[in-house]
N, C-alpha and C. Protein backbone atom coordinates (compact mmCIF):
# COMPACT_ATOMS: atom_id res chain seq x y z
N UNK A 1 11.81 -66.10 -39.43
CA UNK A 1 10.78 -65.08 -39.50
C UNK A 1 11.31 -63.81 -38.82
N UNK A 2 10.98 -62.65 -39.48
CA UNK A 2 11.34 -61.21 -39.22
C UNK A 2 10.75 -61.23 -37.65
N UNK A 3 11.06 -60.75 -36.44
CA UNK A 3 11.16 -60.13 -35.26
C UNK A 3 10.11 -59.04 -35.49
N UNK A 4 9.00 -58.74 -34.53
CA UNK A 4 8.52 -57.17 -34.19
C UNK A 4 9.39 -56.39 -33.82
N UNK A 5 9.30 -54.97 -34.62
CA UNK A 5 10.02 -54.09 -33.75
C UNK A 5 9.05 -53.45 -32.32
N UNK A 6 9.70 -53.18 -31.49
CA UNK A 6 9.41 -53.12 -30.31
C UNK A 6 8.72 -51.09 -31.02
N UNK A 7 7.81 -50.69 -30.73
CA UNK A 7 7.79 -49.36 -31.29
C UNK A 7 6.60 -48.50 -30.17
N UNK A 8 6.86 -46.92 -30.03
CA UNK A 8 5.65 -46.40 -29.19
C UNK A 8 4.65 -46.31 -30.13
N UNK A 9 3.51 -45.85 -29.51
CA UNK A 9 1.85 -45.23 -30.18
C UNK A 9 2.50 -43.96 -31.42
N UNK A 10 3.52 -42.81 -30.94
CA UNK A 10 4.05 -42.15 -31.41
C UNK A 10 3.91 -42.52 -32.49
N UNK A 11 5.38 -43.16 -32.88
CA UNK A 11 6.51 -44.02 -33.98
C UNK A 11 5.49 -44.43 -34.91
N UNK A 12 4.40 -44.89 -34.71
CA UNK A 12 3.66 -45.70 -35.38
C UNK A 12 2.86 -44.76 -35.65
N UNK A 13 2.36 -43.72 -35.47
CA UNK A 13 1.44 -42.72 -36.04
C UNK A 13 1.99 -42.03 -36.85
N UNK A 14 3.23 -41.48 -36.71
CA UNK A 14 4.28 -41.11 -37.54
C UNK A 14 4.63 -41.87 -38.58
N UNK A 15 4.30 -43.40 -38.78
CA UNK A 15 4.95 -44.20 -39.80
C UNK A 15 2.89 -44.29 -40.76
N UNK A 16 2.66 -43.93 -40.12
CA UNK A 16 1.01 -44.03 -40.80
C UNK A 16 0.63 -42.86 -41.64
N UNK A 17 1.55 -41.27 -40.53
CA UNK A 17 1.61 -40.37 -41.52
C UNK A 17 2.12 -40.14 -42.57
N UNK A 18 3.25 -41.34 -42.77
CA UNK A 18 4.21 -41.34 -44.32
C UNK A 18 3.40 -41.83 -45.44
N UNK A 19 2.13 -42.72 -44.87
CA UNK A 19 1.22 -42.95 -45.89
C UNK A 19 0.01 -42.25 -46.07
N UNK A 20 0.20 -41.54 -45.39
CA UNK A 20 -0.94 -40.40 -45.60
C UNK A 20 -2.22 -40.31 -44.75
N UNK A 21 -2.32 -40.67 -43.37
CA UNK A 21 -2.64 -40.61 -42.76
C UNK A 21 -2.80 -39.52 -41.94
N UNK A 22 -3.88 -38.85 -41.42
CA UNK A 22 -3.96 -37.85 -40.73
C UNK A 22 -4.62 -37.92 -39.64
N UNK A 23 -3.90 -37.02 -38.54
CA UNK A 23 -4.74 -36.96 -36.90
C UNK A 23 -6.26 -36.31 -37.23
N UNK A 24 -7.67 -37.78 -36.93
CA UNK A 24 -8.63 -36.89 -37.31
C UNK A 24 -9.31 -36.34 -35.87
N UNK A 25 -8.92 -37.17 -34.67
CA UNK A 25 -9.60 -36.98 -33.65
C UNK A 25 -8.51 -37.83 -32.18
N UNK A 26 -8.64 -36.91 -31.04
CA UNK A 26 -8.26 -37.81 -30.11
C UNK A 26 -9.38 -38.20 -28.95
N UNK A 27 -9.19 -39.27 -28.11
CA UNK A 27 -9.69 -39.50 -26.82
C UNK A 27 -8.89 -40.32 -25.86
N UNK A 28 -8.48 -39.12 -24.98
CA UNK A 28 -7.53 -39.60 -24.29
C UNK A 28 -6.35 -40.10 -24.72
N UNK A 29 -5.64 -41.44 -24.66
CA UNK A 29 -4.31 -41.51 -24.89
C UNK A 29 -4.41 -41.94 -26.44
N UNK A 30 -5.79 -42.50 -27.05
CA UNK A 30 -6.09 -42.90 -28.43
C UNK A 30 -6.58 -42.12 -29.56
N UNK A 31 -5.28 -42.34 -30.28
CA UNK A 31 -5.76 -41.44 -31.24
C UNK A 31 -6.33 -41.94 -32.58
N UNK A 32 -7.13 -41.11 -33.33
CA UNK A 32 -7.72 -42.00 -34.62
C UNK A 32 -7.36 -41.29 -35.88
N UNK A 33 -6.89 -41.71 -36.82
CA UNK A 33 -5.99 -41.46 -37.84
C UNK A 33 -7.02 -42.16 -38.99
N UNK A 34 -7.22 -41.04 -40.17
CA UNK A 34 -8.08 -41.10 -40.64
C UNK A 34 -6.81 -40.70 -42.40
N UNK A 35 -7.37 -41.55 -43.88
CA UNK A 35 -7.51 -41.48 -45.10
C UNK A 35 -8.47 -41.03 -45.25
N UNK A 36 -8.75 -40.95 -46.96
CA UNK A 36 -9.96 -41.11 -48.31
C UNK A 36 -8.90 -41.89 -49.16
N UNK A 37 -9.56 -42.94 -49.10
CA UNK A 37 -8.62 -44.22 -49.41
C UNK A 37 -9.35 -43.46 -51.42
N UNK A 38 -8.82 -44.13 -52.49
CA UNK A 38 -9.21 -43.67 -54.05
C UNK A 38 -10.00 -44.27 -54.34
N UNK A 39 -11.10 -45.09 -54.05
CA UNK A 39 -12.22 -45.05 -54.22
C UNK A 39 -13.41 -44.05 -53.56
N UNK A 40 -12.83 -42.91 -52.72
CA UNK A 40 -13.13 -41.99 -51.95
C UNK A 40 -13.88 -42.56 -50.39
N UNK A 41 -13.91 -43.74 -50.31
CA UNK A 41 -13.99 -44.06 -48.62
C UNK A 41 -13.42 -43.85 -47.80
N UNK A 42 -13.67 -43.71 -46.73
CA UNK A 42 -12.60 -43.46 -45.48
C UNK A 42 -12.35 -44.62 -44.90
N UNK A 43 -11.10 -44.29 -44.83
CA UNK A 43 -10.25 -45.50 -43.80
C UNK A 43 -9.43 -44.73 -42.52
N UNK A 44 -10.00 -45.53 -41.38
CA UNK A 44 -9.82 -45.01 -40.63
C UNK A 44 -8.80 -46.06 -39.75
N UNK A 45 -7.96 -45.83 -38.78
CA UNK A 45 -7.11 -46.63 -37.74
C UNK A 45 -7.10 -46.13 -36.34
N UNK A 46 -7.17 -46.58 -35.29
CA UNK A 46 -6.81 -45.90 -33.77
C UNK A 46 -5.62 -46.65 -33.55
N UNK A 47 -4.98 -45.88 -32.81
CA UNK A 47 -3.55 -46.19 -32.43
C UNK A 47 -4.06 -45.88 -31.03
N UNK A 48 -3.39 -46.70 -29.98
CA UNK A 48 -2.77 -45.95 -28.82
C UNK A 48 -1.89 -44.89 -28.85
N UNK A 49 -1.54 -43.87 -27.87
CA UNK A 49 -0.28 -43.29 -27.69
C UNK A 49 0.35 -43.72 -26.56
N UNK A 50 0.72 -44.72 -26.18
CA UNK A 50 1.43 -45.35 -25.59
C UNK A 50 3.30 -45.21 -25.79
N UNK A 51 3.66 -45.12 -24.53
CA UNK A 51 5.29 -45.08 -24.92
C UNK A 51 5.97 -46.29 -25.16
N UNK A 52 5.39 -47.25 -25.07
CA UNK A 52 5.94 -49.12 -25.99
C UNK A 52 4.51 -49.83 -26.07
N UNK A 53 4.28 -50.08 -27.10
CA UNK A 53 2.52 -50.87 -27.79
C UNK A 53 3.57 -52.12 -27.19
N UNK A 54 2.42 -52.90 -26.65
CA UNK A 54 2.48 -54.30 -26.49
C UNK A 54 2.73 -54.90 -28.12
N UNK A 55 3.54 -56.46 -27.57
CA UNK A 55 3.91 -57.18 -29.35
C UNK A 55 2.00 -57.32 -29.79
N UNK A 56 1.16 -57.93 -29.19
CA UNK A 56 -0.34 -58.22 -29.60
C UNK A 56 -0.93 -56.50 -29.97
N UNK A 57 -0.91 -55.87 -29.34
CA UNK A 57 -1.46 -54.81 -29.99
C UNK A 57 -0.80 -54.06 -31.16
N UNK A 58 0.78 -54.13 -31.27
CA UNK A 58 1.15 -54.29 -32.48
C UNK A 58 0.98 -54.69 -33.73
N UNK A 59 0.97 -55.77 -33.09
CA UNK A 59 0.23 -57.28 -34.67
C UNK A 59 -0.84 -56.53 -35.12
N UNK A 60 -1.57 -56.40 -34.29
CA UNK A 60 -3.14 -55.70 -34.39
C UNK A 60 -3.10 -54.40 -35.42
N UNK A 61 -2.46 -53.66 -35.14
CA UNK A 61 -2.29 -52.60 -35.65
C UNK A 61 -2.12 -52.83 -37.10
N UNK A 62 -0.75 -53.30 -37.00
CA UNK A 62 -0.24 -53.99 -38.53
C UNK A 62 -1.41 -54.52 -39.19
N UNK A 63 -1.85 -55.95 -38.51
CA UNK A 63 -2.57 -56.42 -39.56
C UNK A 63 -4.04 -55.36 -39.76
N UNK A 64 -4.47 -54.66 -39.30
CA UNK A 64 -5.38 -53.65 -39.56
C UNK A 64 -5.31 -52.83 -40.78
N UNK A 65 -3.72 -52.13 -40.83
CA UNK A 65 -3.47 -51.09 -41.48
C UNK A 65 -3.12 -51.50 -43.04
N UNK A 66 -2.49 -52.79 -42.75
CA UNK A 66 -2.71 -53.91 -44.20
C UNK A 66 -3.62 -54.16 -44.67
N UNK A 67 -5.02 -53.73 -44.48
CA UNK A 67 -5.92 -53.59 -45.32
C UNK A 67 -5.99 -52.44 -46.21
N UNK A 68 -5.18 -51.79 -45.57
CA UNK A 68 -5.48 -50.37 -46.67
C UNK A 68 -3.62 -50.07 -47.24
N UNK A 69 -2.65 -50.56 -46.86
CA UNK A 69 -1.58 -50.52 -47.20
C UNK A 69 -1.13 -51.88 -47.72
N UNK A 70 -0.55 -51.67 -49.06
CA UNK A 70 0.21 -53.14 -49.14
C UNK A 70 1.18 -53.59 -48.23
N UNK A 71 0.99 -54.86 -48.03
CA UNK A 71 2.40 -55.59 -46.68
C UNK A 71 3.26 -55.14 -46.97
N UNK A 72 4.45 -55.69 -48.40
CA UNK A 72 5.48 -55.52 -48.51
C UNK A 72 6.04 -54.35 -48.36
N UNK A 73 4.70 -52.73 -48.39
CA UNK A 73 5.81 -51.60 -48.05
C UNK A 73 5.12 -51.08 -46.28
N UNK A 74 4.92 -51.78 -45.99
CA UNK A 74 4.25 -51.54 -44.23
C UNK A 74 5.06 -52.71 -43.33
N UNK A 75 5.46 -53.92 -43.90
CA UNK A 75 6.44 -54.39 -42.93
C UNK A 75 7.46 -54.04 -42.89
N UNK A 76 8.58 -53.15 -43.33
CA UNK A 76 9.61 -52.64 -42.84
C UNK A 76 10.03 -51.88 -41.99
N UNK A 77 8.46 -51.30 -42.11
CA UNK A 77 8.49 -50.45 -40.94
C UNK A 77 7.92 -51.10 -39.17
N UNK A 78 7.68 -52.52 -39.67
CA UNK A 78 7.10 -52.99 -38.36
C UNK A 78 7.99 -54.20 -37.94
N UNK A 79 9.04 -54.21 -38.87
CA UNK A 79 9.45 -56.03 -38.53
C UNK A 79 11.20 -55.58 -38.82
N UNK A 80 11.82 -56.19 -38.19
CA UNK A 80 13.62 -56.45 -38.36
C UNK A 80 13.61 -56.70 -39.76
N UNK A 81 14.56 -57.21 -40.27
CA UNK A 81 15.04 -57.37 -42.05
C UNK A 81 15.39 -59.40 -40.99
C-alpha cells in the first residue's frame, strides 16, 4: 500500500486549487476552500494551515475531498507511487 505523503495545510490548498478550488473564507489558521461543483452546488473543504497536517487529519482531508474529486486523480497527489 502507497505511504501518506507527509504535506503542510499550504501544499494541500494549493493541490485543491489545481482542481478548482478557491480561498472562500479564513478563521484563524483554517481555511475554507470553496467549488460550484456542475450540478451548481457548493462544495466546500476546510483545511488547516498548518506547517505538517498530522497522517489522521490528512486521511481526513483526502477522504473528504474524494467526494467531490475522483480518487484515482487526488491520490497522487496525497500518497507515494
Amino acid at each position: 500500500m502507497p505511504d501518506l505523503r507527509r504535506l503542510s495545510g499550504s501544499a494541500v490548498i494549493r493541490i485543491l486549487e489545481g482542481f478548482g478550488f478557491v480561498v472562500h473564507a479564513q478563521a484563524g489558521s483554517h481555511v475554507k476552500l470553496r467549488r460550484i461543483g456542475p450540478g451548481g452546488q457548493k462544495q466546500t473543504l476546510t483545511i488547516p494551515r498548518h506547517k505538517e497536517l498530522d497522517t489522521g487529519t490528512l486521511r481526513a482531508i483526502f477522504r473528504q475531498a474524494s467526494r467531490y474529486i475522483p480518487d484515482q486523480e487526488l491520490r497522487p497527489h496525497f500518497f507515494t507511487e
